[in-house]
Protein backbone atom coordinates (compact mmCIF):
# COMPACT_ATOMS: atom_id res chain seq x y z
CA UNK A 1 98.69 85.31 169.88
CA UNK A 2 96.98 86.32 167.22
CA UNK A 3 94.44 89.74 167.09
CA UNK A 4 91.11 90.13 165.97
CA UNK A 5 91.17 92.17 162.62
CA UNK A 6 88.90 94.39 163.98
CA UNK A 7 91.59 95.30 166.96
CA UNK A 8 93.46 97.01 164.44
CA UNK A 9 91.25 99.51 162.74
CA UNK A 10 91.94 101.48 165.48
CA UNK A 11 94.75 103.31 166.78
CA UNK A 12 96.12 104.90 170.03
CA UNK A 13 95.40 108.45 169.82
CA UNK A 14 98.62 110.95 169.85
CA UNK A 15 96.87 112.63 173.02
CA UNK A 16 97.81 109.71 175.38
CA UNK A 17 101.27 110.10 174.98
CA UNK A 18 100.62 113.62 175.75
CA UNK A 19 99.26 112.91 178.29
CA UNK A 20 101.55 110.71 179.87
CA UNK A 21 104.43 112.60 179.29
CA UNK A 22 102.53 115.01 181.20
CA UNK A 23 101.89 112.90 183.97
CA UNK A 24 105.89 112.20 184.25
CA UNK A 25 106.53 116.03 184.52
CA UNK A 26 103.76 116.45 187.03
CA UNK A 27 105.46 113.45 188.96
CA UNK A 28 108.93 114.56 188.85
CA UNK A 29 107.36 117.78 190.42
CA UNK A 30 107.58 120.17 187.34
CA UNK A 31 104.54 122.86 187.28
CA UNK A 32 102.15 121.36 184.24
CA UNK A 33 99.25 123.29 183.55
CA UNK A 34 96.67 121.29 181.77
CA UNK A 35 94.54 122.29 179.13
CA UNK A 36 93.13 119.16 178.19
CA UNK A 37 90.28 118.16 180.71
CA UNK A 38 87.16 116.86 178.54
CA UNK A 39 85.21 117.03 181.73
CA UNK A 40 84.29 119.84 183.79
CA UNK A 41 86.02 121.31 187.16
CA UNK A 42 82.72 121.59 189.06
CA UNK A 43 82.06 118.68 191.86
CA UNK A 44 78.82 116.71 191.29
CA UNK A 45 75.94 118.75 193.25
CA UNK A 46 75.36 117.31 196.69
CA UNK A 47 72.06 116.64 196.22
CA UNK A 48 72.86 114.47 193.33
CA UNK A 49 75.34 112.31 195.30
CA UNK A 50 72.77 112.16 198.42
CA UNK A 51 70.63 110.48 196.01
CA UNK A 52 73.22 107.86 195.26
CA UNK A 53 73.91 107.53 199.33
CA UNK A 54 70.84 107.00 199.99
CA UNK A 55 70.08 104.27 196.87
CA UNK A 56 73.01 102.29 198.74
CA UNK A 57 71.61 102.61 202.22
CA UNK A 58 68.27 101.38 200.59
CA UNK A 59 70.16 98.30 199.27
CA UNK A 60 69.82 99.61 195.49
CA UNK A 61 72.56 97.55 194.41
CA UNK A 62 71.44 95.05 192.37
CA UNK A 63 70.93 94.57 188.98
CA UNK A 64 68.03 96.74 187.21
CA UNK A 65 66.70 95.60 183.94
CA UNK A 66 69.46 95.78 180.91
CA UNK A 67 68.15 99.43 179.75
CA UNK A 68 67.86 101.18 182.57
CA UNK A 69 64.94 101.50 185.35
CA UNK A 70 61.46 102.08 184.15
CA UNK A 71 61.66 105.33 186.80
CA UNK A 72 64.52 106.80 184.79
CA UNK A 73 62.89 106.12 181.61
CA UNK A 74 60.13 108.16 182.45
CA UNK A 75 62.60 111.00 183.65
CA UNK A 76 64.40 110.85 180.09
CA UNK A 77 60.59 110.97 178.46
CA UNK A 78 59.65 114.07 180.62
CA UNK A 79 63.11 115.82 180.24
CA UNK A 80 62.76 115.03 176.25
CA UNK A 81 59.52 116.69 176.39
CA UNK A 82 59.85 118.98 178.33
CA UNK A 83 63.30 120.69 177.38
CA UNK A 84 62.94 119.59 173.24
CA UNK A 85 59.77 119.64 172.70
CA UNK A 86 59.95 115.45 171.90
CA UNK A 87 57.31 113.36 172.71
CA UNK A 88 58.75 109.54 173.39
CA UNK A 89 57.45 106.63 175.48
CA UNK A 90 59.80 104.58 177.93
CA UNK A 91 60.33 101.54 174.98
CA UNK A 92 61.84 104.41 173.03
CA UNK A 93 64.67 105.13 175.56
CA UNK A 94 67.90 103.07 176.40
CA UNK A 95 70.28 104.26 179.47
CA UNK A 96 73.50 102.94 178.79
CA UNK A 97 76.96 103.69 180.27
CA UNK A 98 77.42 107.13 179.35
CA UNK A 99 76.63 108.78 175.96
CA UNK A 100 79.75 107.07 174.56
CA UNK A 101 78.18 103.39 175.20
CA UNK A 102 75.02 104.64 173.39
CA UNK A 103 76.57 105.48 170.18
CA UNK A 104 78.96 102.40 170.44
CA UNK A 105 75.17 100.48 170.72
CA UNK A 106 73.68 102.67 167.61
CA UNK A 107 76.65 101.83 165.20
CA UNK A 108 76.53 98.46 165.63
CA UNK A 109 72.50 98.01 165.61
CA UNK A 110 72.64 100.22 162.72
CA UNK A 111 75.77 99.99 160.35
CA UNK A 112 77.61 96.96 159.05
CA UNK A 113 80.68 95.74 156.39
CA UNK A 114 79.86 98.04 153.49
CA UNK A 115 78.08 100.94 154.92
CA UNK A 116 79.10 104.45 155.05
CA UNK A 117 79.37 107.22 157.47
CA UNK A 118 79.09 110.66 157.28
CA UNK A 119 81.13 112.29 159.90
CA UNK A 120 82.03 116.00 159.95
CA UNK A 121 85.55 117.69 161.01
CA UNK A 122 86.92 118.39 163.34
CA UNK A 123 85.18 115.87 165.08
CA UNK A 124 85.08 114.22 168.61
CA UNK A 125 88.20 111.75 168.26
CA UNK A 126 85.99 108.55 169.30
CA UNK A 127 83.63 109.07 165.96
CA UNK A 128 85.27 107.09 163.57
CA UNK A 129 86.65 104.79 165.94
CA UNK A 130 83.16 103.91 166.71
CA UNK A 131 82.23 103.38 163.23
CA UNK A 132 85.35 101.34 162.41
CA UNK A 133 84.53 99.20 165.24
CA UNK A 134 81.08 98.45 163.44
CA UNK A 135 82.75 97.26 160.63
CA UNK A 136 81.60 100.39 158.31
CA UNK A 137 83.49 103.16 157.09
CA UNK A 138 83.43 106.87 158.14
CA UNK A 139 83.63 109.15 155.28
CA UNK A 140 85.27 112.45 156.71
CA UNK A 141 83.76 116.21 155.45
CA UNK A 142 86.48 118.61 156.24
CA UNK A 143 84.05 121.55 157.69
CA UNK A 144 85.47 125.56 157.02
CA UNK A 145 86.14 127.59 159.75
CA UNK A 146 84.61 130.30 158.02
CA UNK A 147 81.08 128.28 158.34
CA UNK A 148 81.79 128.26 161.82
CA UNK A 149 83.34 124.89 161.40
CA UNK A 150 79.18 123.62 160.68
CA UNK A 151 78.61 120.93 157.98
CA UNK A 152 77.16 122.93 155.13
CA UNK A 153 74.29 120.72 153.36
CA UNK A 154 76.54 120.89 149.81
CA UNK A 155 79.06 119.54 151.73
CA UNK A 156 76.79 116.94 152.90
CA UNK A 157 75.49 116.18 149.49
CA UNK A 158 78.04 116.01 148.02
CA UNK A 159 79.88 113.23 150.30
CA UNK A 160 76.65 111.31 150.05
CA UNK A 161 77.05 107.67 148.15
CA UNK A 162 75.03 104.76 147.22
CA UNK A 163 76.41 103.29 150.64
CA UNK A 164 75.81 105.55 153.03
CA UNK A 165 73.09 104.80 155.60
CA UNK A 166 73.76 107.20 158.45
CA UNK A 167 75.33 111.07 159.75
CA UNK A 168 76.66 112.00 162.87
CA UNK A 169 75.79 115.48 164.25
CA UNK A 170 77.56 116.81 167.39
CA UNK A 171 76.16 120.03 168.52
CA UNK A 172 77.43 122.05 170.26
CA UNK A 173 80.55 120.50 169.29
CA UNK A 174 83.64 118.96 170.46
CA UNK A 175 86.18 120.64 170.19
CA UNK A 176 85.06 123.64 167.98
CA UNK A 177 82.26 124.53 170.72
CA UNK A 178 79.97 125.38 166.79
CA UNK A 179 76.09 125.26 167.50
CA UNK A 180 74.33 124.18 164.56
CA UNK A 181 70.65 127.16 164.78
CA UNK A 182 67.46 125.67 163.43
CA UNK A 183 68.38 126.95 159.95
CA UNK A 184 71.12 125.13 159.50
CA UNK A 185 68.96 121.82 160.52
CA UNK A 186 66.66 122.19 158.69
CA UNK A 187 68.39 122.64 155.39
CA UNK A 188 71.01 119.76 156.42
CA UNK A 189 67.53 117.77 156.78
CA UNK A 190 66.62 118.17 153.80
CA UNK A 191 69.04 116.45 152.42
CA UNK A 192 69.12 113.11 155.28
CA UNK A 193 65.33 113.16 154.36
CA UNK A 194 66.41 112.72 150.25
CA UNK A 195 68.93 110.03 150.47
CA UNK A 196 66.87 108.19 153.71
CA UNK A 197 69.64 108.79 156.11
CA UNK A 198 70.16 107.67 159.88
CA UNK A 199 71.12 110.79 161.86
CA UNK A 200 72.76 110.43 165.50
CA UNK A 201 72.75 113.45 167.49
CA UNK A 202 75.06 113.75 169.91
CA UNK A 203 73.77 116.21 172.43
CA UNK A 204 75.67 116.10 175.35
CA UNK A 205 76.64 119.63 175.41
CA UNK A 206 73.23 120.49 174.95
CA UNK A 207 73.05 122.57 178.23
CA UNK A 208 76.60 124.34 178.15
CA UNK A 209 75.75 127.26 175.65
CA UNK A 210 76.56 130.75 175.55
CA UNK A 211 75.19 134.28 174.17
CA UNK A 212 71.64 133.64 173.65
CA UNK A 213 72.23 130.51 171.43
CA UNK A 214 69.24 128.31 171.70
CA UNK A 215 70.02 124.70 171.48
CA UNK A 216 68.19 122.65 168.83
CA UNK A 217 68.39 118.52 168.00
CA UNK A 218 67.46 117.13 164.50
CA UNK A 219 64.57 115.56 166.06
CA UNK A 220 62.83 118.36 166.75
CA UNK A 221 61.96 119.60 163.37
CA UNK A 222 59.68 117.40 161.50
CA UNK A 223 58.25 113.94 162.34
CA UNK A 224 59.89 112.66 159.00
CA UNK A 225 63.59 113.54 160.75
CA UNK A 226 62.45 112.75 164.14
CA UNK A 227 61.65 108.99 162.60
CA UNK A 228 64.94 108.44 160.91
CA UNK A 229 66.87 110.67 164.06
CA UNK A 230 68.61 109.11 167.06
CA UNK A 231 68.85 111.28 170.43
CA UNK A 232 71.96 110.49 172.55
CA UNK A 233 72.68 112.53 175.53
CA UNK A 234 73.39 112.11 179.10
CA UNK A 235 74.68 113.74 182.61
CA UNK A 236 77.68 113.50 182.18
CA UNK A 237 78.50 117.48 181.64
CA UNK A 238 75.72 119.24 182.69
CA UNK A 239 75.58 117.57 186.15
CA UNK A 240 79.47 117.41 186.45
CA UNK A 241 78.84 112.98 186.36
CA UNK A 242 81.82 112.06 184.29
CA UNK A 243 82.36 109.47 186.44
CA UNK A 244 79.23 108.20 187.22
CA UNK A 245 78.56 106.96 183.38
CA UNK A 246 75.35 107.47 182.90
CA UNK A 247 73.99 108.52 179.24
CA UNK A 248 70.70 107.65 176.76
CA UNK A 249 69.47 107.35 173.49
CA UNK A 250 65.94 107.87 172.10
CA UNK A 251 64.90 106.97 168.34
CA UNK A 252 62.30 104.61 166.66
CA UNK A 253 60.99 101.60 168.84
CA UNK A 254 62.40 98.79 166.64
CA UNK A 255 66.12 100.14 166.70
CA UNK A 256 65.93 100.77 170.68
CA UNK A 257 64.83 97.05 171.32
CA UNK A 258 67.99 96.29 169.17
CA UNK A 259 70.17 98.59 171.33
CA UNK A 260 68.92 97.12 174.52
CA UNK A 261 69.00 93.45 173.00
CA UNK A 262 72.65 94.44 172.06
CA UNK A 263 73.10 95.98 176.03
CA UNK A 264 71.66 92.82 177.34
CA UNK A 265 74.83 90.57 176.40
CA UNK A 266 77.14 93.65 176.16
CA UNK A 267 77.38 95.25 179.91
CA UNK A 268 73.96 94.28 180.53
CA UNK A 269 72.76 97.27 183.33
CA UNK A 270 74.38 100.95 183.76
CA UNK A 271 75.32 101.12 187.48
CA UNK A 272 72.03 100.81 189.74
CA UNK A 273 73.47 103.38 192.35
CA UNK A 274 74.48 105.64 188.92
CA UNK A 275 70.59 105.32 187.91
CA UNK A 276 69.51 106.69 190.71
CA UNK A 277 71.75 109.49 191.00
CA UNK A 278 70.91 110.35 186.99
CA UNK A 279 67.25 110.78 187.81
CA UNK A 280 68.09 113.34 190.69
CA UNK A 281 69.71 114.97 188.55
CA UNK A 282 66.84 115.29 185.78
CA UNK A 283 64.56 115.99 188.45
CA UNK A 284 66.26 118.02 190.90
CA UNK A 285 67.43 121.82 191.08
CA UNK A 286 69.01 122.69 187.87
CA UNK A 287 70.20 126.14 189.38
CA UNK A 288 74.11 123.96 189.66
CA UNK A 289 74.09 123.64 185.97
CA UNK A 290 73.42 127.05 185.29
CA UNK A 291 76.32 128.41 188.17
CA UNK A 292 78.42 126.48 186.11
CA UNK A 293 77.66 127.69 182.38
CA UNK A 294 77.79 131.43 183.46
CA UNK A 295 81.17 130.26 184.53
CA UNK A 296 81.97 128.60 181.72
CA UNK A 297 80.91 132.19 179.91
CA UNK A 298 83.28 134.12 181.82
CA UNK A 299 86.26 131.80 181.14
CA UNK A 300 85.44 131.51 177.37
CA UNK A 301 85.48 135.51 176.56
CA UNK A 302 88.98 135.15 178.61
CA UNK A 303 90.78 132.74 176.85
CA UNK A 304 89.25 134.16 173.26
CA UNK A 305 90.79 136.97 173.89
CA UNK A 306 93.72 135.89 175.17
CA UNK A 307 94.71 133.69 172.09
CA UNK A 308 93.53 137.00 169.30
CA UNK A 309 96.38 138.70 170.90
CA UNK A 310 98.91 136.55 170.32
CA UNK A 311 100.77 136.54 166.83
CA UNK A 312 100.02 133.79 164.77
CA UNK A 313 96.71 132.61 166.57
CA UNK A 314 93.34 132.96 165.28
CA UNK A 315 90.71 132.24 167.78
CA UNK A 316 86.93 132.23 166.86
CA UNK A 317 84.70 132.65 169.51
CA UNK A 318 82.77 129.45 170.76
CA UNK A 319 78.51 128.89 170.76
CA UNK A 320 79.08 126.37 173.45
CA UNK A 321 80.60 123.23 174.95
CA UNK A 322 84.00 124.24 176.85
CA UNK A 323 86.48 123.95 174.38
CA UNK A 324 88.50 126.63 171.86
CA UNK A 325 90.07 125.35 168.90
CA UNK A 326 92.38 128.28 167.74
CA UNK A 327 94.05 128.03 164.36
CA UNK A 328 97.72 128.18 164.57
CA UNK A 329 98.91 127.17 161.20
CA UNK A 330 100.65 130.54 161.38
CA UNK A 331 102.86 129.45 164.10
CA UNK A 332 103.96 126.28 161.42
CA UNK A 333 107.89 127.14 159.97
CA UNK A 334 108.90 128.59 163.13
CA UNK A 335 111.50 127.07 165.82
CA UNK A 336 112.76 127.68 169.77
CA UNK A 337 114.70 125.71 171.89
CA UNK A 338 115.36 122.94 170.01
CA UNK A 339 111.84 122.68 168.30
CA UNK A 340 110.90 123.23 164.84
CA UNK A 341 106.66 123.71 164.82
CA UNK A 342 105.63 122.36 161.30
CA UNK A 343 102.16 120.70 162.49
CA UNK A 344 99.72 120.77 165.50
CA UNK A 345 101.58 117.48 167.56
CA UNK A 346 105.45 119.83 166.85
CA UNK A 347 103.52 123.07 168.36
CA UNK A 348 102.09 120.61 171.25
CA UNK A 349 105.13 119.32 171.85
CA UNK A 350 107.12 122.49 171.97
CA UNK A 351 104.20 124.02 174.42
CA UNK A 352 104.65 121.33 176.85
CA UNK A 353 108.70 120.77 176.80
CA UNK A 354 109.14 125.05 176.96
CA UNK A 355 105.61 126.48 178.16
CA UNK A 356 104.90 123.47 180.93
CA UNK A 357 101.48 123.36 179.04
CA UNK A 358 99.25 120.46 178.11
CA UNK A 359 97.08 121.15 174.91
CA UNK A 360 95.63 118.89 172.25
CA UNK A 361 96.49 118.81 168.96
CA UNK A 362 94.11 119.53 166.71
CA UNK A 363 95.05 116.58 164.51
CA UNK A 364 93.50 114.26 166.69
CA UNK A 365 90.37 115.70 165.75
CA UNK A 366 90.87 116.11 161.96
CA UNK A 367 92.20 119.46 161.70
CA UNK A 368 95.62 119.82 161.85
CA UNK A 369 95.79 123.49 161.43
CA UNK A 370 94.40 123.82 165.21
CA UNK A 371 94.86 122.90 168.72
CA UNK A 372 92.24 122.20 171.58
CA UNK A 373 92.24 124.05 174.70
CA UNK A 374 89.57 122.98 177.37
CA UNK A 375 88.52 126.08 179.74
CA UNK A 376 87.07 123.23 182.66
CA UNK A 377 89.82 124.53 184.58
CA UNK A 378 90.20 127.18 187.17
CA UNK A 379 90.83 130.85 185.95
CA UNK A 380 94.12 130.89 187.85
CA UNK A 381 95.17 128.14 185.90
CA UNK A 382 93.75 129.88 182.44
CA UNK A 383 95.38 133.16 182.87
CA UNK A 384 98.61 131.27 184.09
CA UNK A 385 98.74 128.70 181.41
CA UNK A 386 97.94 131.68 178.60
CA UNK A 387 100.47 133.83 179.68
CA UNK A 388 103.04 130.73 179.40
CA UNK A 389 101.54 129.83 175.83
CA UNK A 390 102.28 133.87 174.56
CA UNK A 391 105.92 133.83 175.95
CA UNK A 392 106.61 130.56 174.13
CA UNK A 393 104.95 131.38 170.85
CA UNK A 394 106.95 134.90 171.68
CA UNK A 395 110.11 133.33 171.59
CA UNK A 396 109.84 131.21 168.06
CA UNK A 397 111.87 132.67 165.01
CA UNK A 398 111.55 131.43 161.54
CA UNK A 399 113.08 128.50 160.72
């Protein structure tokens, strides 16, 4: 049988068979310790999942209109305001299915055959899938880690074309954990605001910051870039609700009736019981959130260190998120035990076959002098897993 064209623009990431091979050794009872968990370690608060109880003792369970319930509308418009500084009305919001399903909605009210779009590296793997899958065509701008791997706004210029229509900004990011600080904002915005670009902002890490950082979104820093910006956030990792996919966008009125149009026919609904559960979560205690961050702190000053001691590894220090992306190009032309490392997937391979350690390779994000390193996991397992990684990278020799 024959594919759809647009079936193909895409391919399996390298992670899954990571993964899986992981998932053998963990079966045939071999020790893995996992560095790759894009979600965090903390349960969902309790009083977020009484909400959801509850919703199904009340008989919640039906369908709610396609964007989401007018009651967690109002809970997106008063966490907008209240947290950003953004003033939006309910017909500005969609909830979708997690923040994922919102920018799968924005690319494909937005972009079409022709279009171009600007997305920065390293960059969350699902990016330019997304804008494949909307038949336009992301144009990659290879950020320096010695910008703190941020999109500079000559670097944005300059990848600007008579076709492009739109930018994607992920701050804090995945998986180089770089804040972008109003500064940086404002003079990337100068530049959407020349050339009349589309800017989604993909804040879902918008809570899990570190040091004093102070989280800003395009949005917030003129009405000209809060007209042509696109908000997209959700629960899903500062309320520990992977699972529960639940995520939103705000933007202009006429391209959020789109999105929900688009929704209708699409998955019409995110999960009623999942609604409810959401808007506890906006409105409840947010002292869970913050338990978990300071957590989060702790783990990220260990592992930083950690990797600067080991030869080869250069580790900057994360604003946020719960990721490291160490550089280990100076691991590449070394071998052990049957190995040779010559790229990031050869070093993750060679980690998990001597080390028993899962990492990402920092390919899969467009940079394949790094790896990715996720600290949502326990500090046993951290200081465990790191002290396998130095042995193995201990025990490579030149090729």
């Amino acid at each position: 049988m024959k594919l759809a064209e647009r079936a193909d623009r895409i391919k399996p990431s390298p992670t899954l068979a990571i993964t899986a091979k992981a998932n053998a050794m963990r079966a045939e009872g071999i020790d893995v310790i996992s560095f790759g968990a894009g979600e965090p370690d903390f349960d969902t608060p309790d009083y977020i999942k009484e909400a959801a109880v509850a919703a199904i003792h009340e008989g919640f369970t039906k369908y709610t209109p396609a964007s989401g319930t007018d009651e967690l509308k109002q809970a997106v418009v008063e966490k907008l305001l209240n947290d950003n500084g953004l003033s939006y009305e309910k017909a500005d919001i969609c909830v979708s299915c997690g923040a994922k399903h919102s920018l799968y909605n924005l690319a494909q009210v937005l972009f079409e055959k022709g279009d171009e779009v600007i997305v920065p590296a390293p960059y969350w793997v699902s990016y330019p899938a997304i804008v494949l899958l909307a038949d336009a065509v992301p144009v990659i701008v290879d950020t320096k880690e010695e910008n703190g791997f941020k999109m500079t706004p000559a670097e944005l210029e300059e990848a600007v074309t008579d076709r492009t229509r739109g930018v994607i900004i992920n701050s804090p990011s995945n998986p180089t954990g770089a804040a972008y600080t109003r500064d940086d904002l404002r003079e990337i915005g100068e530049i959407v605001k020349k050339h009349k670009l589309a800017v989604i902002s993909d804040d879902i890490y918008e809570k899990i910051i570190y040091d004093g950082v102070s989280f800003v979104t395009m949005a917030q820093l003129d009405d000209e870039l809060k007209a042509c910006s696109f908000v997209v956030n959700g629960v899903s990792k500062a309320y520990s609700m992977t699972g529960w996919r639940i995520g939103y966008a705000a933007g202009p009125r006429q391209v959020i009736a789109a999105v929900s149009k688009l929704q209708s026919q699409n998955t019409s609904n995110p999960a009623s019981i999942s609604q409810k559960a959401a808007l506890a979560a906006l409105q409840g205690d947010q002292a869970p959130t913050e338990i978990m961050v300071k957590e989060f702190h702790k783990r990220r000053d260990v592992i930083v260190d950690a990797l600067n001691g080991m030869p080869g590894v250069k580790c900057r220090k994360p604003e946020g998120a719960f990721y490291v992306f160490p550089n280990v190009s100076g691991l590449y032309g070394m071998a052990g035990e049957d190995h040779r490392v010559s790229d990031s997937a050869s070093l993750t391979s060679y980690l998990l076959d001597v080390a028993r350690v899962a990492v990402i390779p920092g390919a899969d994000f467009g940079n394949d002098n790094h790896i990715r390193l996720s600290y949502a996991t326990s500090m046993e397992n951290i200081e465990q897993g790191l002290k396998r990684i130095k042995e193995a990278i201990g025990a490579l020799r030149p090729a």
